[in-house]
N, C-alpha and C. Protein backbone atom coordinates (compact mmCIF):
# COMPACT_ATOMS: atom_id res chain seq x y z
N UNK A 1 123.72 151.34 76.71
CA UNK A 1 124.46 150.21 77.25
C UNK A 1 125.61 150.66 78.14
N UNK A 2 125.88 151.74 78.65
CA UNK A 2 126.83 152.59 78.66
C UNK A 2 127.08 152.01 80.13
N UNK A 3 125.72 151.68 81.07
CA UNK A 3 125.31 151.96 82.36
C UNK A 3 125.68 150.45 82.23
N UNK A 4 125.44 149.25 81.69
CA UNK A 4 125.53 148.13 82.11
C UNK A 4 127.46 147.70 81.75
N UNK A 5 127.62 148.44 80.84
CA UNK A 5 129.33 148.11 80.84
C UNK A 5 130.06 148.22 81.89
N UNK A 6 129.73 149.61 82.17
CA UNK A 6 130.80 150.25 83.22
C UNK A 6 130.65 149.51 84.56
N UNK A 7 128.63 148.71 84.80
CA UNK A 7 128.44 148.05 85.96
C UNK A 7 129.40 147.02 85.84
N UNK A 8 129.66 146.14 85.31
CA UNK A 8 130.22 144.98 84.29
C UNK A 8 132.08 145.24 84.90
N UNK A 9 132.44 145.77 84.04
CA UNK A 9 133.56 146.16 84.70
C UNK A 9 134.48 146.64 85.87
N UNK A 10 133.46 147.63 86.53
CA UNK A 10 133.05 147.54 88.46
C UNK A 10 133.12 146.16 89.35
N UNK A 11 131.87 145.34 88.62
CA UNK A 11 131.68 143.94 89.19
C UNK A 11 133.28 143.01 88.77
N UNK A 12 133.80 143.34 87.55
CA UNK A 12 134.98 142.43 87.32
C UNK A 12 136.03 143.16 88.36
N UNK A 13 136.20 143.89 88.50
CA UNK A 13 137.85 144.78 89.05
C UNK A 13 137.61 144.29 90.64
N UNK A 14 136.14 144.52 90.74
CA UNK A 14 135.83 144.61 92.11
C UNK A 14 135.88 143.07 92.93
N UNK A 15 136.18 141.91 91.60
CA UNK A 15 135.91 140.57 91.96
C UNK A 15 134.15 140.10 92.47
N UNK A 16 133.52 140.71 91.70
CA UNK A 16 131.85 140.51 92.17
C UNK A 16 131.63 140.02 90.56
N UNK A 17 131.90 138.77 89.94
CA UNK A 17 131.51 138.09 89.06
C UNK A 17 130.56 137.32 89.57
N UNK A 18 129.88 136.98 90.64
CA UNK A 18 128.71 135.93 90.93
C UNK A 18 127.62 137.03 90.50
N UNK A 19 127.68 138.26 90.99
CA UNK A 19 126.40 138.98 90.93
C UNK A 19 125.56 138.58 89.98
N UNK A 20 126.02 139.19 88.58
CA UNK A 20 124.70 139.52 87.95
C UNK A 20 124.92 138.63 86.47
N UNK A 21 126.09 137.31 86.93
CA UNK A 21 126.40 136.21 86.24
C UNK A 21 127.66 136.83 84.87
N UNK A 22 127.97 138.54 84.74
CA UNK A 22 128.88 139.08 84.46
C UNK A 22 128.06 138.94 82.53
N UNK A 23 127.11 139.29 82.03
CA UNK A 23 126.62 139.22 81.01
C UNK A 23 125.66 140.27 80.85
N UNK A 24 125.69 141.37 79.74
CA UNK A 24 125.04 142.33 79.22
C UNK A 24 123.52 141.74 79.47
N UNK A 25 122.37 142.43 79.93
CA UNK A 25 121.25 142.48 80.11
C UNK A 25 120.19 141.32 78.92
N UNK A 26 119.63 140.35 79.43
CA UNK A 26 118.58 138.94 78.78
C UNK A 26 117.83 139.03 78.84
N UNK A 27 116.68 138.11 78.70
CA UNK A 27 115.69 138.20 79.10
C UNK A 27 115.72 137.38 80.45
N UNK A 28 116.86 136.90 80.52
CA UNK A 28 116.89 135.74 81.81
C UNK A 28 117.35 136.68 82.95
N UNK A 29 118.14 137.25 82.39
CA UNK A 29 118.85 138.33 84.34
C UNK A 29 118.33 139.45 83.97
N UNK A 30 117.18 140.07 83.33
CA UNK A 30 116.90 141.30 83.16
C UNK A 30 116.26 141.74 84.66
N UNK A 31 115.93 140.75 85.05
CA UNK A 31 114.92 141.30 86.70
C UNK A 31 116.35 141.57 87.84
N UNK A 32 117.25 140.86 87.64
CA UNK A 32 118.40 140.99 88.47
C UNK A 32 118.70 142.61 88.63
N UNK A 33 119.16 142.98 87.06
CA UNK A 33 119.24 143.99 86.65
C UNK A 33 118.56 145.03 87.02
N UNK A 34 117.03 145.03 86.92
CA UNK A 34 115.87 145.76 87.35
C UNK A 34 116.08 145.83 88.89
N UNK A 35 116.29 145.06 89.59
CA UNK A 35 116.57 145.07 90.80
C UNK A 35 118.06 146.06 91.50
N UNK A 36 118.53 145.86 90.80
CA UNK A 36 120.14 146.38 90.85
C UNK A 36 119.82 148.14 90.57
N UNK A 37 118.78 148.09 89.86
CA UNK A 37 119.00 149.79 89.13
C UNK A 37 118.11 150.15 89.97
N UNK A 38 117.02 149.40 90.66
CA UNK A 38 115.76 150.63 91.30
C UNK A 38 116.76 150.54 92.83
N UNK A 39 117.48 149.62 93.06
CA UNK A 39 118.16 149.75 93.79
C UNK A 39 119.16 151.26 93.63
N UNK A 40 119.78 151.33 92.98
CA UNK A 40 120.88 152.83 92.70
C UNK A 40 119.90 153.53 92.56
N UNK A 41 118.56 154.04 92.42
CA UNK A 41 117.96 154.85 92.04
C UNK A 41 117.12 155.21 93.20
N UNK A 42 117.32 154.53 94.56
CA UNK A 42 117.03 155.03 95.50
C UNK A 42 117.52 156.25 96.03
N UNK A 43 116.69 157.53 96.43
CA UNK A 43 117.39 158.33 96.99
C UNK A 43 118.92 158.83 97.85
N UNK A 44 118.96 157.50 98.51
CA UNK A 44 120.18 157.68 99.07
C UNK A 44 121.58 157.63 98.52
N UNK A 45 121.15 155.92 97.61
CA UNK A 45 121.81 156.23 96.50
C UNK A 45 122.31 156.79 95.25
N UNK A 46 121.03 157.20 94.83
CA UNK A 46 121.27 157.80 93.42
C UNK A 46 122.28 159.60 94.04
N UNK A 47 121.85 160.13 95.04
CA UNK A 47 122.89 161.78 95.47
C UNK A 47 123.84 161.19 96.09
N UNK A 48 124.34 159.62 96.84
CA UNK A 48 125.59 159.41 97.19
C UNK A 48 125.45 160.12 98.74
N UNK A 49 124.19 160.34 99.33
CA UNK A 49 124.11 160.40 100.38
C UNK A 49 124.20 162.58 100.38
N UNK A 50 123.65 163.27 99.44
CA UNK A 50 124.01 164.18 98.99
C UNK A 50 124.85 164.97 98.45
N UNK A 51 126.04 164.19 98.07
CA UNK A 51 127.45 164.34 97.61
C UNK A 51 127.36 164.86 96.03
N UNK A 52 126.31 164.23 95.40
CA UNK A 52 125.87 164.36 94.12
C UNK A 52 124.85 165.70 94.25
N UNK A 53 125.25 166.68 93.08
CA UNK A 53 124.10 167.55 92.74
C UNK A 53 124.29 167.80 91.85
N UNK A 54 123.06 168.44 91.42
CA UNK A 54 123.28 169.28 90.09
C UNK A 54 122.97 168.23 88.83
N UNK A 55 123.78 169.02 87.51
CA UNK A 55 123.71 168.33 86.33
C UNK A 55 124.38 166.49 86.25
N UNK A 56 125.52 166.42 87.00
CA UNK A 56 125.98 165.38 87.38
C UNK A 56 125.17 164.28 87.73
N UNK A 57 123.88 164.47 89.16
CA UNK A 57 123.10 163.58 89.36
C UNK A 57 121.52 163.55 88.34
N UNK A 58 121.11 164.61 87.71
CA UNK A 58 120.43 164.35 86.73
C UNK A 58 121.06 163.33 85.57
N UNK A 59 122.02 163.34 85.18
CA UNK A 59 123.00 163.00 84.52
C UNK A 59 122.86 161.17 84.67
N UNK A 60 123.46 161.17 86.05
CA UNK A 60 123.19 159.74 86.08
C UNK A 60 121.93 159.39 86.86
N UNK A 61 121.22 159.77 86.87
CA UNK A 61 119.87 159.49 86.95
C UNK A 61 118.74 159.50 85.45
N UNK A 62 119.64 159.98 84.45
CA UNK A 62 119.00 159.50 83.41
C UNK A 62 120.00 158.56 82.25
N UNK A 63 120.80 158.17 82.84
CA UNK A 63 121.80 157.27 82.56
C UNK A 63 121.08 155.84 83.45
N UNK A 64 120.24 155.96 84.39
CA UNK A 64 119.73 154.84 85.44
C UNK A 64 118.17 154.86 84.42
N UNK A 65 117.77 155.70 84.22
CA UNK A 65 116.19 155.24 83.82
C UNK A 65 116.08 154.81 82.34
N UNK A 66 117.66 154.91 81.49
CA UNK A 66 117.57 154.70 80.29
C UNK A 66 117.51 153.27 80.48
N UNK A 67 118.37 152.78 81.27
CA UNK A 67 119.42 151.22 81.57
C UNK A 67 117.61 150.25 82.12
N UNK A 68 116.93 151.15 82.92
CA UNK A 68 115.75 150.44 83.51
C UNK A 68 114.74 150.47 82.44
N UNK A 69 114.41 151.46 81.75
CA UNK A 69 113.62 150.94 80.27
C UNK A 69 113.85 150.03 79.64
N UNK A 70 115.10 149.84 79.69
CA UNK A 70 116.06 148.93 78.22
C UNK A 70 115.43 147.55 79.10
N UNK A 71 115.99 147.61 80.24
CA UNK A 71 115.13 146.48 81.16
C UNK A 71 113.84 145.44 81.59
N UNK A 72 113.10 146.56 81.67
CA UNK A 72 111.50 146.89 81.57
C UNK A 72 110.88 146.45 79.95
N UNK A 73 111.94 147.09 79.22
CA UNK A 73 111.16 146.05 77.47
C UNK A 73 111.67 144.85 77.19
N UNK A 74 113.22 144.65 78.09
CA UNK A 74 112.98 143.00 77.66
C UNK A 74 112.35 141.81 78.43
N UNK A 75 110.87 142.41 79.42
CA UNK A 75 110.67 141.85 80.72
C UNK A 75 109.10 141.82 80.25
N UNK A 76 109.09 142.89 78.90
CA UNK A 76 107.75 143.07 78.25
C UNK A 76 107.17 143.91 78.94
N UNK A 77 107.45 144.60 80.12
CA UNK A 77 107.14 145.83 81.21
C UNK A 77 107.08 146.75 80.25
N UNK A 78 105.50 147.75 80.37
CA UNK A 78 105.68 149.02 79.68
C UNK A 78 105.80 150.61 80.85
N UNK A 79 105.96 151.43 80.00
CA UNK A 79 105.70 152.66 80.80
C UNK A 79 106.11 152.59 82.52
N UNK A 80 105.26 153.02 83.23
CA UNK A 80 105.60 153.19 84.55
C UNK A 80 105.20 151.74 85.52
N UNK A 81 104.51 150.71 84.56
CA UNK A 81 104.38 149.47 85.16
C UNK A 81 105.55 149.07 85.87
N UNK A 82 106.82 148.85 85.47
CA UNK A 82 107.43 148.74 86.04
C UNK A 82 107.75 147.27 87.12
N UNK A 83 108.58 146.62 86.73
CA UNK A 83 108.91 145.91 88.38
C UNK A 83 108.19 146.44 89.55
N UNK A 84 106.52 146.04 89.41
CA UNK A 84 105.85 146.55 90.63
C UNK A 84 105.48 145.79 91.49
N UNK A 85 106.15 145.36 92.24
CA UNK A 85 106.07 144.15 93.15
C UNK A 85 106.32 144.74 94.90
N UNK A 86 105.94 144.07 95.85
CA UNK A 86 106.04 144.74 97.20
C UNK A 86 107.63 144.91 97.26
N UNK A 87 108.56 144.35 96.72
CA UNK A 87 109.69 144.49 97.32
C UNK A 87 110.59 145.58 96.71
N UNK A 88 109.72 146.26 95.46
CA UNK A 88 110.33 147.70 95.07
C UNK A 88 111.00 148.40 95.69
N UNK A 89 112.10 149.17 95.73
CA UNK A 89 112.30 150.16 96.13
C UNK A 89 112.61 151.32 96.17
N UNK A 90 112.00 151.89 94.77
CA UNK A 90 112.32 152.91 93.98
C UNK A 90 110.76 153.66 94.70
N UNK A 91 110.98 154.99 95.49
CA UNK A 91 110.10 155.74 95.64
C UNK A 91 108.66 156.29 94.74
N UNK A 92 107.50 156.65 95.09
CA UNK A 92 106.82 156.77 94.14
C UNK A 92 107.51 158.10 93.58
N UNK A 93 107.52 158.69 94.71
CA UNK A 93 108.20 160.49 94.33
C UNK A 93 109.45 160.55 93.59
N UNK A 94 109.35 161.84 93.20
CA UNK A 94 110.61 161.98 91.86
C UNK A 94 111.81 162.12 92.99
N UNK A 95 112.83 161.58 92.41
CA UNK A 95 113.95 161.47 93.51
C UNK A 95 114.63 162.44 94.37
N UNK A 96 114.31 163.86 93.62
CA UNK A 96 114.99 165.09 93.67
C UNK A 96 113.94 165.26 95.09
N UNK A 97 112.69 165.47 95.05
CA UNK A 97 111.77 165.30 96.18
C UNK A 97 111.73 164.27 97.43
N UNK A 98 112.95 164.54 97.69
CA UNK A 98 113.29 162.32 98.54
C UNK A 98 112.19 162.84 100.14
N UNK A 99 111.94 161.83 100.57
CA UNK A 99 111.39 161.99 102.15
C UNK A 99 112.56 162.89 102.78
N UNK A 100 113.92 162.00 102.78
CA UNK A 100 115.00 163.43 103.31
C UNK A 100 114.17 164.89 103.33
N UNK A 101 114.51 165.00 102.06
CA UNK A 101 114.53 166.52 101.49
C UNK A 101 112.98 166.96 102.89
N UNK A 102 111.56 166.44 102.76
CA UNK A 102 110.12 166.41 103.38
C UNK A 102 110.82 166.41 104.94
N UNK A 103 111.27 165.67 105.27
CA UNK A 103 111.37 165.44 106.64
C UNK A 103 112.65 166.45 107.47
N UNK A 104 113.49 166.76 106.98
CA UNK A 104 114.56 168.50 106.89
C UNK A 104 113.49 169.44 107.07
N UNK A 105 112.61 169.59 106.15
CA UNK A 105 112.03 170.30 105.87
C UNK A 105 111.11 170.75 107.35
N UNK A 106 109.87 169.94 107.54
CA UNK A 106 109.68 169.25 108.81
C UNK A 106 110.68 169.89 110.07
N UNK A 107 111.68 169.29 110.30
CA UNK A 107 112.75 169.49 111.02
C UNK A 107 112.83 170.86 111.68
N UNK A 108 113.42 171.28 110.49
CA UNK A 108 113.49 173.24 110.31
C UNK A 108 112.48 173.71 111.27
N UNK A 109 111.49 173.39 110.34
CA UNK A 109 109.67 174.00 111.21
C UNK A 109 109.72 174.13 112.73
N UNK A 110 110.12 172.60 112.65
CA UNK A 110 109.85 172.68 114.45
C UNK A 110 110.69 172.76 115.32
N UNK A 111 112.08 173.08 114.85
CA UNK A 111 113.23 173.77 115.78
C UNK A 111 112.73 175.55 115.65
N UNK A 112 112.33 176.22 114.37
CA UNK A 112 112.27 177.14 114.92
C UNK A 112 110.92 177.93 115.35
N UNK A 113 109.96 176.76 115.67
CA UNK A 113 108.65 176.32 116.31
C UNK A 113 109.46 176.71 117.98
N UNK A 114 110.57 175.91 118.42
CA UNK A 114 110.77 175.84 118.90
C UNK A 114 111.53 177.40 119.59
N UNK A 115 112.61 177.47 118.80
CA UNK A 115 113.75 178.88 118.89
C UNK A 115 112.56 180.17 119.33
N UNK A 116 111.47 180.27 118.55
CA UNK A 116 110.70 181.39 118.89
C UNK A 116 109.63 180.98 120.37
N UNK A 117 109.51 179.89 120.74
CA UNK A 117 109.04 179.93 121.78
C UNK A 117 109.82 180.10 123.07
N UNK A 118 111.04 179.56 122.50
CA UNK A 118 112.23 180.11 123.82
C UNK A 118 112.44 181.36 124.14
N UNK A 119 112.65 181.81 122.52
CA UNK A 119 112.38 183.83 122.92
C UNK A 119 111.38 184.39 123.35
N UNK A 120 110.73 184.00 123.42
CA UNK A 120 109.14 184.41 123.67
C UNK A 120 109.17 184.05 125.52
N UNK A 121 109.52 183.17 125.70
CA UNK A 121 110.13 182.88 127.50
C UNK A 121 111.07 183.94 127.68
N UNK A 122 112.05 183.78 127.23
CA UNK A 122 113.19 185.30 127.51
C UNK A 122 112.36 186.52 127.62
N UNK A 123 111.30 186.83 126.34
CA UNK A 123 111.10 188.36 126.43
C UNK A 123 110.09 188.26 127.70
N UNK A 124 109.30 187.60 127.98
CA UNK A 124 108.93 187.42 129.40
C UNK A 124 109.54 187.47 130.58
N UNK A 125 110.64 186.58 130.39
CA UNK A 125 111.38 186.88 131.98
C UNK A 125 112.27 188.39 131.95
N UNK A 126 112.10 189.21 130.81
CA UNK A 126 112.87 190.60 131.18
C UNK A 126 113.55 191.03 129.83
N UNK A 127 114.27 189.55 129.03
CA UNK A 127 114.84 190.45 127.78
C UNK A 127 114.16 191.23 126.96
N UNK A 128 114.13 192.37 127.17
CA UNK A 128 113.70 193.40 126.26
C UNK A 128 114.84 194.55 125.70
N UNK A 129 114.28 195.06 124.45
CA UNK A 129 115.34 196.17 123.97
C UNK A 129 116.21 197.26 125.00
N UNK A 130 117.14 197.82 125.27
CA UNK A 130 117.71 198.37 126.44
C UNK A 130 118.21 198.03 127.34
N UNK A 131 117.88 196.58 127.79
CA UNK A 131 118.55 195.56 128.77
C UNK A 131 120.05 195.36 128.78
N UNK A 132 120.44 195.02 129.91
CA UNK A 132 121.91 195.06 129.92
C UNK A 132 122.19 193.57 129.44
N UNK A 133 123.09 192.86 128.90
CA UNK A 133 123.03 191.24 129.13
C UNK A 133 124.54 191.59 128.85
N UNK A 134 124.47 189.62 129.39
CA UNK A 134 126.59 188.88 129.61
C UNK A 134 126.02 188.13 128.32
N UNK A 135 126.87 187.87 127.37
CA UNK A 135 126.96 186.94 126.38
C UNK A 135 127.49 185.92 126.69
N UNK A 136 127.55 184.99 126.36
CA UNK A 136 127.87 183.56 126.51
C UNK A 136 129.75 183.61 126.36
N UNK A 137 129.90 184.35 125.33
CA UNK A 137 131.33 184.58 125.40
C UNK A 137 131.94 185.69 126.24
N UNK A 138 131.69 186.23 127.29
CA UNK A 138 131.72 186.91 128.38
C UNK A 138 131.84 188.69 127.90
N UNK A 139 130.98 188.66 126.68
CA UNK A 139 131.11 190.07 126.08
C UNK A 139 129.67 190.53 126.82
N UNK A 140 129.67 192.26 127.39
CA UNK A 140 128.53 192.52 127.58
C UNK A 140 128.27 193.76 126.63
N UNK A 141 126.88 193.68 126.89
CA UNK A 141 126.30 194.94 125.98
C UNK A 141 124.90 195.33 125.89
N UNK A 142 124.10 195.80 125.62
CA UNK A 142 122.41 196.29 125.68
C UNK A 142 122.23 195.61 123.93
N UNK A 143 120.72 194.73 124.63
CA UNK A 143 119.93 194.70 123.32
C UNK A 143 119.29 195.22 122.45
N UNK A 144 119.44 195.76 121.50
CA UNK A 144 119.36 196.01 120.37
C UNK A 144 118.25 196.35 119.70
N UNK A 145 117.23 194.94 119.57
CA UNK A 145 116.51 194.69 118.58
C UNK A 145 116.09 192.61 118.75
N UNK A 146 115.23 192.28 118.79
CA UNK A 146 114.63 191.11 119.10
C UNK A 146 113.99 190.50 117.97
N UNK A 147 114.60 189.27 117.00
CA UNK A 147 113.85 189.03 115.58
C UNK A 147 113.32 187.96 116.00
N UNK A 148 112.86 186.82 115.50
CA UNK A 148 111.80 185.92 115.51
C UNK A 148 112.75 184.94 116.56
N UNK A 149 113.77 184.57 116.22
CA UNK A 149 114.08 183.67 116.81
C UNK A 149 115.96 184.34 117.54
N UNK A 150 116.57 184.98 117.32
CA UNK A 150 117.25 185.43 117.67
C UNK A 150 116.98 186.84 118.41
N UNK A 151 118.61 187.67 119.23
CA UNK A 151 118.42 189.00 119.70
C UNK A 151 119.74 189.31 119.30
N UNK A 152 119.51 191.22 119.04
CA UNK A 152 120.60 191.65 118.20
C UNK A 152 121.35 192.10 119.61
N UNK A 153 122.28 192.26 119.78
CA UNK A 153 122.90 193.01 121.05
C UNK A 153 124.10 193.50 120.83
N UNK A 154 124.15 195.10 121.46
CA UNK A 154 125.75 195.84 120.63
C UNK A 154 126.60 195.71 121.79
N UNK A 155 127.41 194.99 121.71
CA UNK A 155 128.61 194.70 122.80
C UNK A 155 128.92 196.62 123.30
N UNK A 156 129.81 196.51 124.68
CA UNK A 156 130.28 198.00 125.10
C UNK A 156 131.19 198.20 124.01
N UNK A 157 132.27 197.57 122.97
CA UNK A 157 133.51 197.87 122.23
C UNK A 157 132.52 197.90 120.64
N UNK A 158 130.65 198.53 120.70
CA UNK A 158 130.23 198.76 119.60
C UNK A 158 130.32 197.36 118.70
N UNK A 159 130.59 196.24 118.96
CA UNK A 159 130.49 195.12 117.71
C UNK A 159 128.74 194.67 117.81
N UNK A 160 128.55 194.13 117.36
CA UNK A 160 126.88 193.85 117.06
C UNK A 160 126.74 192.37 116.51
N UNK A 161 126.26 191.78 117.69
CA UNK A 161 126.11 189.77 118.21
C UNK A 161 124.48 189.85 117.43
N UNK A 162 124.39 188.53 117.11
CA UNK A 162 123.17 188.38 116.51
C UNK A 162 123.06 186.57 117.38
N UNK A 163 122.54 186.73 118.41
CA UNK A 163 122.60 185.33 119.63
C UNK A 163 121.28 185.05 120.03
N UNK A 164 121.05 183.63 120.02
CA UNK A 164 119.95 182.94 120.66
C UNK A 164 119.92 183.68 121.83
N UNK A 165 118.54 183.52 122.27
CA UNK A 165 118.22 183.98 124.07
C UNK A 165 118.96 182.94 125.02
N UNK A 166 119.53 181.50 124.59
CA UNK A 166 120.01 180.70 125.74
C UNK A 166 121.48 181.11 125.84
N UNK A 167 122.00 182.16 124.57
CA UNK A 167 123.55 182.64 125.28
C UNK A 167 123.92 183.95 125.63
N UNK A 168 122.82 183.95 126.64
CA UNK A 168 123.29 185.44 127.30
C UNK A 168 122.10 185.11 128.41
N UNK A 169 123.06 186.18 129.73
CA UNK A 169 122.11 186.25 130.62
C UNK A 169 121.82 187.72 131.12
N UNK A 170 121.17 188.05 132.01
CA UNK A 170 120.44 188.91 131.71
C UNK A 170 121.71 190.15 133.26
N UNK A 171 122.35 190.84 132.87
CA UNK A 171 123.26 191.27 133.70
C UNK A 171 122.43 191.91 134.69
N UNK A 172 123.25 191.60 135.99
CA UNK A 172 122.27 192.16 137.34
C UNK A 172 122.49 193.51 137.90
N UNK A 173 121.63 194.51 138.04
CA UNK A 173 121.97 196.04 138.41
C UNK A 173 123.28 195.94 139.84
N UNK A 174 124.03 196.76 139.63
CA UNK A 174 125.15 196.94 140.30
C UNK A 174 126.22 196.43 139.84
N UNK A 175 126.45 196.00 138.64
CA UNK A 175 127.62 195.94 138.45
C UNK A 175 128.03 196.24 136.96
């Protein structure tokens, strides 16, 4: 009951007494309720937009599925039946697995889908190991060493840049 007090008291301080009619969980506002929790138990909500980790959001994420059982049996809902209606919005996936998390993921891939095809243009137009180059921060020095998506390059004062191919150019003989 822990989860519906503290909602309770939120809704009073906060002046949101219309919500959820300000009464511990019925059989009459239990769907309100159900609604309210698959609501917080949406990904975005339940990490706070990733602010939450760890034991903390397990924590209240099983502080949310206790409050939605308690829910779910006075609605006569068993197991994963659930408030299964089109307007759900509790993911099928476990929350920790959000689309976020899939689509970052995604993301990553194809920027450095990307990063290695840019180097792959550089080592074509000339950057290769021994080359002279200007760094973007007007340090020069010979490259190094060429990794998947970056190039290592040891400045003349010996420091050692680890820089995309778009910040440096390729220094021109004679000078």
């Amino acid at each position: 009951m822990n989860y519906f007090e503290k909602t309770l008291n939120h809704l009073r301080l906060f002046g949101g007494t219309y919500a959820l009619g300000l009464s511990l969980p019925t059989k009459d506002n239990a769907r309100k309720w159900l609604e309210r929790i698959e609501n917080e138990l949406s990904p975005e909500n339940l990490c706070c937009d990733g602010e939450l980790r760890g034991a903390p959001l397990r924590a209240k994420e099983r502080e949310l599925l206790a409050a939605q059982k308690h829910c779910q049996s006075l609605l006569g809902l068993t197991g994963d039946n659930r408030f299964a209606d089109q307007f759900s919005v509790r993911p099928a996936v476990h929350p920790f697995d959000t689309a976020l998390r899939v689509a970052n993921r995604h993301f990553r891939a194809k920027r450095n889908s990307e990063r290695r095809q840019k180097l792959h243009q550089a080592v074509m137009t000339g950057f290769t190991i021994g080359k002279r180059v200007i760094l973007s921060n007007g340090h020069r020095g010979k490259i190094v060493k060429i990794n998947t998506t970056r190039v290592k390059v040891q400045t003349d004062d010996n420091r050692m840049w680890s820089v995309p191919p778009r910040c440096m150019t390729l220094e021109r003989a004679g000078r």
